[in-house]
PDB file of N, CA and C in Angstrom:
ATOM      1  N   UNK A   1      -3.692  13.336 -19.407  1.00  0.00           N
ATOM      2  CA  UNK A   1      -4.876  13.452 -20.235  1.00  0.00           C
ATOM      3  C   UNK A   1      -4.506  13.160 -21.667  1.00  0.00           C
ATOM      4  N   UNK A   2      -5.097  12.272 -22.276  1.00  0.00           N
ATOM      5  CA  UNK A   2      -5.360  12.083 -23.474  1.00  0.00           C
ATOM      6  C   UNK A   2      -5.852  13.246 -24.439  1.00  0.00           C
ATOM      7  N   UNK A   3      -4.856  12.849 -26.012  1.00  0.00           N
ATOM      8  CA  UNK A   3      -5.929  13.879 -26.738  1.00  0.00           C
ATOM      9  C   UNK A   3      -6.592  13.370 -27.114  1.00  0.00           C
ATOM     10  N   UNK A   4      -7.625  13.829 -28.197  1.00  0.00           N
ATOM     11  CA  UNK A   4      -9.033  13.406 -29.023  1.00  0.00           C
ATOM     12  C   UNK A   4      -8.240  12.227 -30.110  1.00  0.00           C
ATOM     13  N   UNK A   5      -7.391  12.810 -30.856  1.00  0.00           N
ATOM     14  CA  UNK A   5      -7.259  11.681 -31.582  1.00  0.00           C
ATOM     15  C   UNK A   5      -6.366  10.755 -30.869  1.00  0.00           C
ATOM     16  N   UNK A   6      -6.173  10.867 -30.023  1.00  0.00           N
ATOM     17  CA  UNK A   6      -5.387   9.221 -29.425  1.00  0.00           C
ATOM     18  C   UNK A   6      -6.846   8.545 -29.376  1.00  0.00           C
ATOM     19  N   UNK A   7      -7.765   9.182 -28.795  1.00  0.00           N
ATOM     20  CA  UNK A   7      -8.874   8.380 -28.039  1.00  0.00           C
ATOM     21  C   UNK A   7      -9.851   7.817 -29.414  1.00  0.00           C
ATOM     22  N   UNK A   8      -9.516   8.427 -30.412  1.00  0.00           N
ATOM     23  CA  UNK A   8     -10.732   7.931 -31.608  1.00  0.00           C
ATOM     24  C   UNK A   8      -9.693   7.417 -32.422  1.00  0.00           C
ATOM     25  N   UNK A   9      -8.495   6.386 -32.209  1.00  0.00           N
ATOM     26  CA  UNK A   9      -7.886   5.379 -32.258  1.00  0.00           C
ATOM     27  C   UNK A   9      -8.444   4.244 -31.648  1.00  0.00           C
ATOM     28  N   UNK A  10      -9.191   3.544 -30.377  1.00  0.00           N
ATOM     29  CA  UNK A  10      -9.574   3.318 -29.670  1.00  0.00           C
ATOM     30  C   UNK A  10     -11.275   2.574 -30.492  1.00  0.00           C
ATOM     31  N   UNK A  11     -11.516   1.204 -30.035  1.00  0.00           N
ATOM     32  CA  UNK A  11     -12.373   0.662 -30.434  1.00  0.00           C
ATOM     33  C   UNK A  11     -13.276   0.847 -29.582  1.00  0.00           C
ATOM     34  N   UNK A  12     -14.920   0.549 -29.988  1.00  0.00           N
ATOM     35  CA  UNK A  12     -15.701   0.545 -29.211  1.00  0.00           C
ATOM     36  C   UNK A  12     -15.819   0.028 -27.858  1.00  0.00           C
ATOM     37  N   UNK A  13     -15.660  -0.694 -27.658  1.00  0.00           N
ATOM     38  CA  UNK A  13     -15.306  -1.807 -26.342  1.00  0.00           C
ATOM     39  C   UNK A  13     -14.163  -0.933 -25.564  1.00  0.00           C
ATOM     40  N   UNK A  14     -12.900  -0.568 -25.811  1.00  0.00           N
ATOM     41  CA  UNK A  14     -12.341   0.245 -25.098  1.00  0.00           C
ATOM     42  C   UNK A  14     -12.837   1.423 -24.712  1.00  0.00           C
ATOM     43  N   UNK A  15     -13.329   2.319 -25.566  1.00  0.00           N
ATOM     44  CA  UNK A  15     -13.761   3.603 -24.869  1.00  0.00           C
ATOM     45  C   UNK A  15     -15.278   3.406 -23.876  1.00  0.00           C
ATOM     46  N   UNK A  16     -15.575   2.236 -24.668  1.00  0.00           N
ATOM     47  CA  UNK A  16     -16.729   2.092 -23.029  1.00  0.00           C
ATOM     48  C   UNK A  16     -15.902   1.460 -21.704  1.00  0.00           C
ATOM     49  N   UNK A  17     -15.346   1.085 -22.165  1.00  0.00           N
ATOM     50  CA  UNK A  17     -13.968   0.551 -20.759  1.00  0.00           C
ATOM     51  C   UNK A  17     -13.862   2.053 -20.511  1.00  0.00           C
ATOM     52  N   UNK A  18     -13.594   3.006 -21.032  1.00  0.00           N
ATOM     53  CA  UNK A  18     -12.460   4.371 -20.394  1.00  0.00           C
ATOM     54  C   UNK A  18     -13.581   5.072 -19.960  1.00  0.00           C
ATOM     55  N   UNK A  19     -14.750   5.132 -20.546  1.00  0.00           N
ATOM     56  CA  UNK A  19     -15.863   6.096 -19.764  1.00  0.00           C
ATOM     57  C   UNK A  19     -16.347   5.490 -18.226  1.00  0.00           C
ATOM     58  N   UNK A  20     -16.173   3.943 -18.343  1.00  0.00           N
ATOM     59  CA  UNK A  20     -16.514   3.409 -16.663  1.00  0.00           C
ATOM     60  C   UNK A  20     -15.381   3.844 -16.005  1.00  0.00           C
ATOM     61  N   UNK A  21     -14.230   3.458 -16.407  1.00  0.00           N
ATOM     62  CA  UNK A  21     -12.708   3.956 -15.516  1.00  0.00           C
ATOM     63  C   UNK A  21     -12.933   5.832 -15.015  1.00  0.00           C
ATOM     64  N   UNK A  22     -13.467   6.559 -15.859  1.00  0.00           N
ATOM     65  CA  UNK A  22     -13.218   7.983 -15.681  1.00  0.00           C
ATOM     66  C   UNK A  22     -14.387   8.362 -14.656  1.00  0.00           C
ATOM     67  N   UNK A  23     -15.504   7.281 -14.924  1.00  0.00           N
ATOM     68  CA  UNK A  23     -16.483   7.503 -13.888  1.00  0.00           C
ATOM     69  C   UNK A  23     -16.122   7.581 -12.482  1.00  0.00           C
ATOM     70  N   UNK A  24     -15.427   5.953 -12.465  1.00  0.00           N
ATOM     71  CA  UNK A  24     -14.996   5.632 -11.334  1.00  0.00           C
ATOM     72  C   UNK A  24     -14.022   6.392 -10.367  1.00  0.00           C
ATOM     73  N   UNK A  25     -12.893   7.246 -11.808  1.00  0.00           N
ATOM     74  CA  UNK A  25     -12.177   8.338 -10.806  1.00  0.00           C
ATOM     75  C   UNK A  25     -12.566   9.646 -10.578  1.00  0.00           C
ATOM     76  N   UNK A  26     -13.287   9.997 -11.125  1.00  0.00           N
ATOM     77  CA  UNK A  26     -14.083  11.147 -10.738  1.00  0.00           C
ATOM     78  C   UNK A  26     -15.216  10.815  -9.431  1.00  0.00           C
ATOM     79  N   UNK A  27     -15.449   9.730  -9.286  1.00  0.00           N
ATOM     80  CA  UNK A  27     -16.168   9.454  -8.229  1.00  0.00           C
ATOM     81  C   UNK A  27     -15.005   9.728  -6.972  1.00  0.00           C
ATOM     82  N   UNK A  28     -13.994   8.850  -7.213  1.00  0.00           N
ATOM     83  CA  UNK A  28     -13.039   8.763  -6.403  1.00  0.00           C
ATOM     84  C   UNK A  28     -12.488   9.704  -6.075  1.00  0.00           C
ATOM     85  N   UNK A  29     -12.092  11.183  -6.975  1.00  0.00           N
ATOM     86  CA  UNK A  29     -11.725  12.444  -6.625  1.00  0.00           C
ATOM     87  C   UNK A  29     -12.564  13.077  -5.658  1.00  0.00           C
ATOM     88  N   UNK A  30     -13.924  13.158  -6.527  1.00  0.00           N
ATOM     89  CA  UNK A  30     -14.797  13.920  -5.433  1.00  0.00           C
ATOM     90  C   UNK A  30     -14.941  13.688  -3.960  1.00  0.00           C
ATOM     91  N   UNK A  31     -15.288  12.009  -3.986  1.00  0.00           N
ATOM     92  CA  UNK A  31     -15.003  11.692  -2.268  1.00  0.00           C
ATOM     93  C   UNK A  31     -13.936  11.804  -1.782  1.00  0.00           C
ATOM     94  N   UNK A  32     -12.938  11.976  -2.781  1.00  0.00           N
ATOM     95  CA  UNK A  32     -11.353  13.074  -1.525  1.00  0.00           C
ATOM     96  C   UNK A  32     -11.374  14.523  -1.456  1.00  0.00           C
ATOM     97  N   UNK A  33     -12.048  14.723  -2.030  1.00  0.00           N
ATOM     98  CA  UNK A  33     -12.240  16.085  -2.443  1.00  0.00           C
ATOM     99  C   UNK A  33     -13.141  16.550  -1.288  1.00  0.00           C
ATOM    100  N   UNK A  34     -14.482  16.002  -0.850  1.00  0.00           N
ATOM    101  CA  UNK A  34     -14.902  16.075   0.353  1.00  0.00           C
ATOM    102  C   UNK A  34     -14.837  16.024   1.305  1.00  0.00           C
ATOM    103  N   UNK A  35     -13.449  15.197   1.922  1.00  0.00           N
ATOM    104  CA  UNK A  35     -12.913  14.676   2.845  1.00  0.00           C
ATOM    105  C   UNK A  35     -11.743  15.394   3.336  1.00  0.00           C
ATOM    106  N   UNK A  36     -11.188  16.274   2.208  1.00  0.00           N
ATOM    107  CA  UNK A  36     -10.354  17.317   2.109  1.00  0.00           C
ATOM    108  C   UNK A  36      -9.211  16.759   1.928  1.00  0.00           C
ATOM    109  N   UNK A  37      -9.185  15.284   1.693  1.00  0.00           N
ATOM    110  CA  UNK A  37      -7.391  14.699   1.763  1.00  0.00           C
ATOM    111  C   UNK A  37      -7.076  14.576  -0.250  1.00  0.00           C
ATOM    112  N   UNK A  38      -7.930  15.659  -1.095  1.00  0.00           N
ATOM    113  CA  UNK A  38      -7.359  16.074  -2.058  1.00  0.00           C
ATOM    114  C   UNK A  38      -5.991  17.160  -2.581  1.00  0.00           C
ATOM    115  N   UNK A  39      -4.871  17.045  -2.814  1.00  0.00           N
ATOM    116  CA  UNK A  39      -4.180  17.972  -2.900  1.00  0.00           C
ATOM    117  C   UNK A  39      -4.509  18.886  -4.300  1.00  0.00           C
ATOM    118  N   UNK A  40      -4.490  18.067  -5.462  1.00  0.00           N
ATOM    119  CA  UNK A  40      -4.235  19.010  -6.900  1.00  0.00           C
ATOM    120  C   UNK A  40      -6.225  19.049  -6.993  1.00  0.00           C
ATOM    121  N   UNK A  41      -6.919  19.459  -6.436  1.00  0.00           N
ATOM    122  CA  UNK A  41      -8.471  19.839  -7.053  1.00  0.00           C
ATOM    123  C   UNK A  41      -8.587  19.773  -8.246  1.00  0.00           C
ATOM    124  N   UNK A  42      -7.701  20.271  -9.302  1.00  0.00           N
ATOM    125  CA  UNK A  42      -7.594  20.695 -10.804  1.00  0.00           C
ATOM    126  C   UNK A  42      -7.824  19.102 -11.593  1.00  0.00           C
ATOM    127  N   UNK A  43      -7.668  18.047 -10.777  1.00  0.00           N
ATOM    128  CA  UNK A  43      -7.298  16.797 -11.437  1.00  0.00           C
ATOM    129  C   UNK A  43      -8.844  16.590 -11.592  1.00  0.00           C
ATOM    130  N   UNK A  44     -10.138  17.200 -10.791  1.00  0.00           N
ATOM    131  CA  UNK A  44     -11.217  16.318 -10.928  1.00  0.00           C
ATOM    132  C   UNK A  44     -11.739  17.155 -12.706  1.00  0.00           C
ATOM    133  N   UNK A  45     -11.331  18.657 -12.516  1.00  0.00           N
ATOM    134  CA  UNK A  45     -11.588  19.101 -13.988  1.00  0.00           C
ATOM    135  C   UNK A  45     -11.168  18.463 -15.294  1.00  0.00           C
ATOM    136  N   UNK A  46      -9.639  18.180 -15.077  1.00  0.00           N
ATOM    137  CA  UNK A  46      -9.251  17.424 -16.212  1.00  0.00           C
ATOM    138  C   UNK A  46      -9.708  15.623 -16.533  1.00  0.00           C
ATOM    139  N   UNK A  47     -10.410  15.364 -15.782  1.00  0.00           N
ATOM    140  CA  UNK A  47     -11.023  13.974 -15.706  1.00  0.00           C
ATOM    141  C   UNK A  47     -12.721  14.157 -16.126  1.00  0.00           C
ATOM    142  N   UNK A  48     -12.787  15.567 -15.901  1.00  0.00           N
ATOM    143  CA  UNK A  48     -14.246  15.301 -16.630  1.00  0.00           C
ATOM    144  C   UNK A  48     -13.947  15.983 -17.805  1.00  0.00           C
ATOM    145  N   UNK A  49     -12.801  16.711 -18.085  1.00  0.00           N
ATOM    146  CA  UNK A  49     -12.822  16.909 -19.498  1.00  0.00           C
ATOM    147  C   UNK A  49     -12.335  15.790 -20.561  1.00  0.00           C
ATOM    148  N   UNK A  50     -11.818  14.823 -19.912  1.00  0.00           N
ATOM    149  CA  UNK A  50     -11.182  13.742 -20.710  1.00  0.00           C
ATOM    150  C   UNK A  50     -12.518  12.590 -20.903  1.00  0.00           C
ATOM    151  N   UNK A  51     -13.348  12.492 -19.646  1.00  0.00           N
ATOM    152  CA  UNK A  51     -14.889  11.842 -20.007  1.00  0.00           C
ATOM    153  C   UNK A  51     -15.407  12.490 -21.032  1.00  0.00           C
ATOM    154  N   UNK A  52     -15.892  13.911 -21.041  1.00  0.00           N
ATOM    155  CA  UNK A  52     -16.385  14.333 -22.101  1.00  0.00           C
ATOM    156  C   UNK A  52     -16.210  14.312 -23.479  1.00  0.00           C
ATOM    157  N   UNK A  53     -14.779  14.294 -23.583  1.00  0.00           N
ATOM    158  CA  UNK A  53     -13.744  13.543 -25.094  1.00  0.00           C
ATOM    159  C   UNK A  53     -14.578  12.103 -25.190  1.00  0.00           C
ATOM    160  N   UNK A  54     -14.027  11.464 -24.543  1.00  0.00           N
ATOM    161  CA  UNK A  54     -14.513  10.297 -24.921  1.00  0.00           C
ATOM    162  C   UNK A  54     -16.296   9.632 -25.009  1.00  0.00           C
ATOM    163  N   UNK A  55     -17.224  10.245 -24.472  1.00  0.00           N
ATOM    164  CA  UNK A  55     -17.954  10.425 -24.595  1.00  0.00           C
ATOM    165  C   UNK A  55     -18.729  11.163 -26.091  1.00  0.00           C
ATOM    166  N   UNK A  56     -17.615  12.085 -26.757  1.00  0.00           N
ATOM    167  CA  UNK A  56     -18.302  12.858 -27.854  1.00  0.00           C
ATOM    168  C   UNK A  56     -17.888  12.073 -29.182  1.00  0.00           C
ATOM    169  N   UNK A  57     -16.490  11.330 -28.820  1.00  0.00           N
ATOM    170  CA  UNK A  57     -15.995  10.508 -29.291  1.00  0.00           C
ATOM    171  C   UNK A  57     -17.022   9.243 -30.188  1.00  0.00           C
ATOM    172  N   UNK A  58     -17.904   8.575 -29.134  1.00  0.00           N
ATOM    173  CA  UNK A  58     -18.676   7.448 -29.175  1.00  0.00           C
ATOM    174  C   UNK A  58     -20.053   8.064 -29.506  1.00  0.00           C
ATOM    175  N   UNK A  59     -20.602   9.149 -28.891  1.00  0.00           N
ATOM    176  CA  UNK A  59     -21.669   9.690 -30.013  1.00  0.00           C
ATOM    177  C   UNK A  59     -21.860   9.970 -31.195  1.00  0.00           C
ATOM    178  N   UNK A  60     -20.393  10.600 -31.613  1.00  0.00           N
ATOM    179  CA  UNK A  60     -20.108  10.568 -33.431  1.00  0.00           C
ATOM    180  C   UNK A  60     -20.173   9.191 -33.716  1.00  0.00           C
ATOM    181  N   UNK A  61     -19.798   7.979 -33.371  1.00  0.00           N
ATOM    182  CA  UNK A  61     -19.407   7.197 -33.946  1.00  0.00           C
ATOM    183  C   UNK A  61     -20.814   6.775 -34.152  1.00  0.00           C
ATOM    184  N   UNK A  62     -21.540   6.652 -32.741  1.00  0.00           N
ATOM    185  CA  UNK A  62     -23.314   6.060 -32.997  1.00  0.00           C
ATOM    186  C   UNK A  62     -24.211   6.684 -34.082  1.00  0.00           C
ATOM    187  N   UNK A  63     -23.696   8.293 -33.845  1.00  0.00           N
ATOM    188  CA  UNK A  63     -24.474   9.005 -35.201  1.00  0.00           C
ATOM    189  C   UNK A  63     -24.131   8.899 -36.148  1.00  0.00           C
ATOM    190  N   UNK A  64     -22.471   8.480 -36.879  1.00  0.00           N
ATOM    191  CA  UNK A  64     -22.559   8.070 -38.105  1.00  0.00           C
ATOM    192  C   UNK A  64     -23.264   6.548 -38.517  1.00  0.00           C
ATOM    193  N   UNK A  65     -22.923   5.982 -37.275  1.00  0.00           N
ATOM    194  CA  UNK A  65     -23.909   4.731 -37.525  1.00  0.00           C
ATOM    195  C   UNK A  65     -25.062   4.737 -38.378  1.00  0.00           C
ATOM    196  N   UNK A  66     -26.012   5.064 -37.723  1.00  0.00           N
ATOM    197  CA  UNK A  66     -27.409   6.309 -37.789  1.00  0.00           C
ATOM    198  C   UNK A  66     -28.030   6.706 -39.300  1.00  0.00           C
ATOM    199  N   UNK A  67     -27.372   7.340 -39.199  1.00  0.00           N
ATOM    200  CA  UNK A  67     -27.506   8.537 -40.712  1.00  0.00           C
ATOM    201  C   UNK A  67     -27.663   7.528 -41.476  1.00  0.00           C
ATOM    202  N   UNK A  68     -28.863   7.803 -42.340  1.00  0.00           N
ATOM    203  CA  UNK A  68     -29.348   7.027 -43.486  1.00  0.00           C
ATOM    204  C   UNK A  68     -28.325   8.201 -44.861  1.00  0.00           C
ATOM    205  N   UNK A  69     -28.059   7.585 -45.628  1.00  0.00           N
ATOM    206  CA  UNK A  69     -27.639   8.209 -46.667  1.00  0.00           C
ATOM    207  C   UNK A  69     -28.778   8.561 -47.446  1.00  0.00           C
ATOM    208  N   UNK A  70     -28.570  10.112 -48.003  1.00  0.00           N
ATOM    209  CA  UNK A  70     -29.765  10.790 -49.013  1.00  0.00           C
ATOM    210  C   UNK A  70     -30.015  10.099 -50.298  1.00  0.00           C
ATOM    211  N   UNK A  71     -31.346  10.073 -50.242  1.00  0.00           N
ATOM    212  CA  UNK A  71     -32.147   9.296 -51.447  1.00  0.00           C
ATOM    213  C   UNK A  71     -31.855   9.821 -52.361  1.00  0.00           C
ATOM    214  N   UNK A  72     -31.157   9.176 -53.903  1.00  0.00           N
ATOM    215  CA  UNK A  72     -30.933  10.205 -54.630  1.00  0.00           C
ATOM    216  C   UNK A  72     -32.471  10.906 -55.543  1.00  0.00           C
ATOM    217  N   UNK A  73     -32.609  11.659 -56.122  1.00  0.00           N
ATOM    218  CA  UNK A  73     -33.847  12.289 -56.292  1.00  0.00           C
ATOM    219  C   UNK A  73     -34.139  11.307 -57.960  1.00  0.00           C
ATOM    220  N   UNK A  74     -35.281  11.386 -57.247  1.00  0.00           N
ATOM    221  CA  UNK A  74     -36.515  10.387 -58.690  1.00  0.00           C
ATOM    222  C   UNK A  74     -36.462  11.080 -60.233  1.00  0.00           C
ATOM    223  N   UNK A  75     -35.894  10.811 -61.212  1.00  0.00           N
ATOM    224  CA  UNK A  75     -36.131  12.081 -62.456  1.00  0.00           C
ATOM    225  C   UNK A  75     -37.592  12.112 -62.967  1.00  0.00           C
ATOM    226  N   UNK A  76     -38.169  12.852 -63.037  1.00  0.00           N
ATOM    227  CA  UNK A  76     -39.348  13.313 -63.578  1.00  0.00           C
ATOM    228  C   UNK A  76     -39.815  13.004 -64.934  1.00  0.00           C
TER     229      UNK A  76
END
């Protein structure tokens, strides 16, 4: 698992690459996970906590996008 700031090193285009990849293995855990031929269970937690990084990652980045900077005030 990655930390936060490795991952907000990471350009836009990559971390949408890493949120499809984390999809894909969390998909992939769970259907072993159902099947019972999972050994470490703990791996599907740390894969959605590492989606969620990267995920909060790319929302800051859209919301600083976003944010209009404050008007400075009119003098009277």
């Amino acid at each position: 698992m990655r930390k936060a700031q490795e991952i907000r090193n990471l350009d836009d285009s990559q971390l949408e690459a890493e949120v499809q990849r984390l999809r894909a293995e969390i998909f992939k855990l769970r259907t072993k996970d159902s099947l019972k031929q999972l050994d470490k269970t703990h791996e599907i937690k740390l894969t959605r906590r590492e989606l969620a990084i990267v995920l909060t990652v790319l929302n800051e980045r859209t919301t600083n996008k976003t944010q209009v900077s404050p008007q400075t005030e009119e003098s009277k």
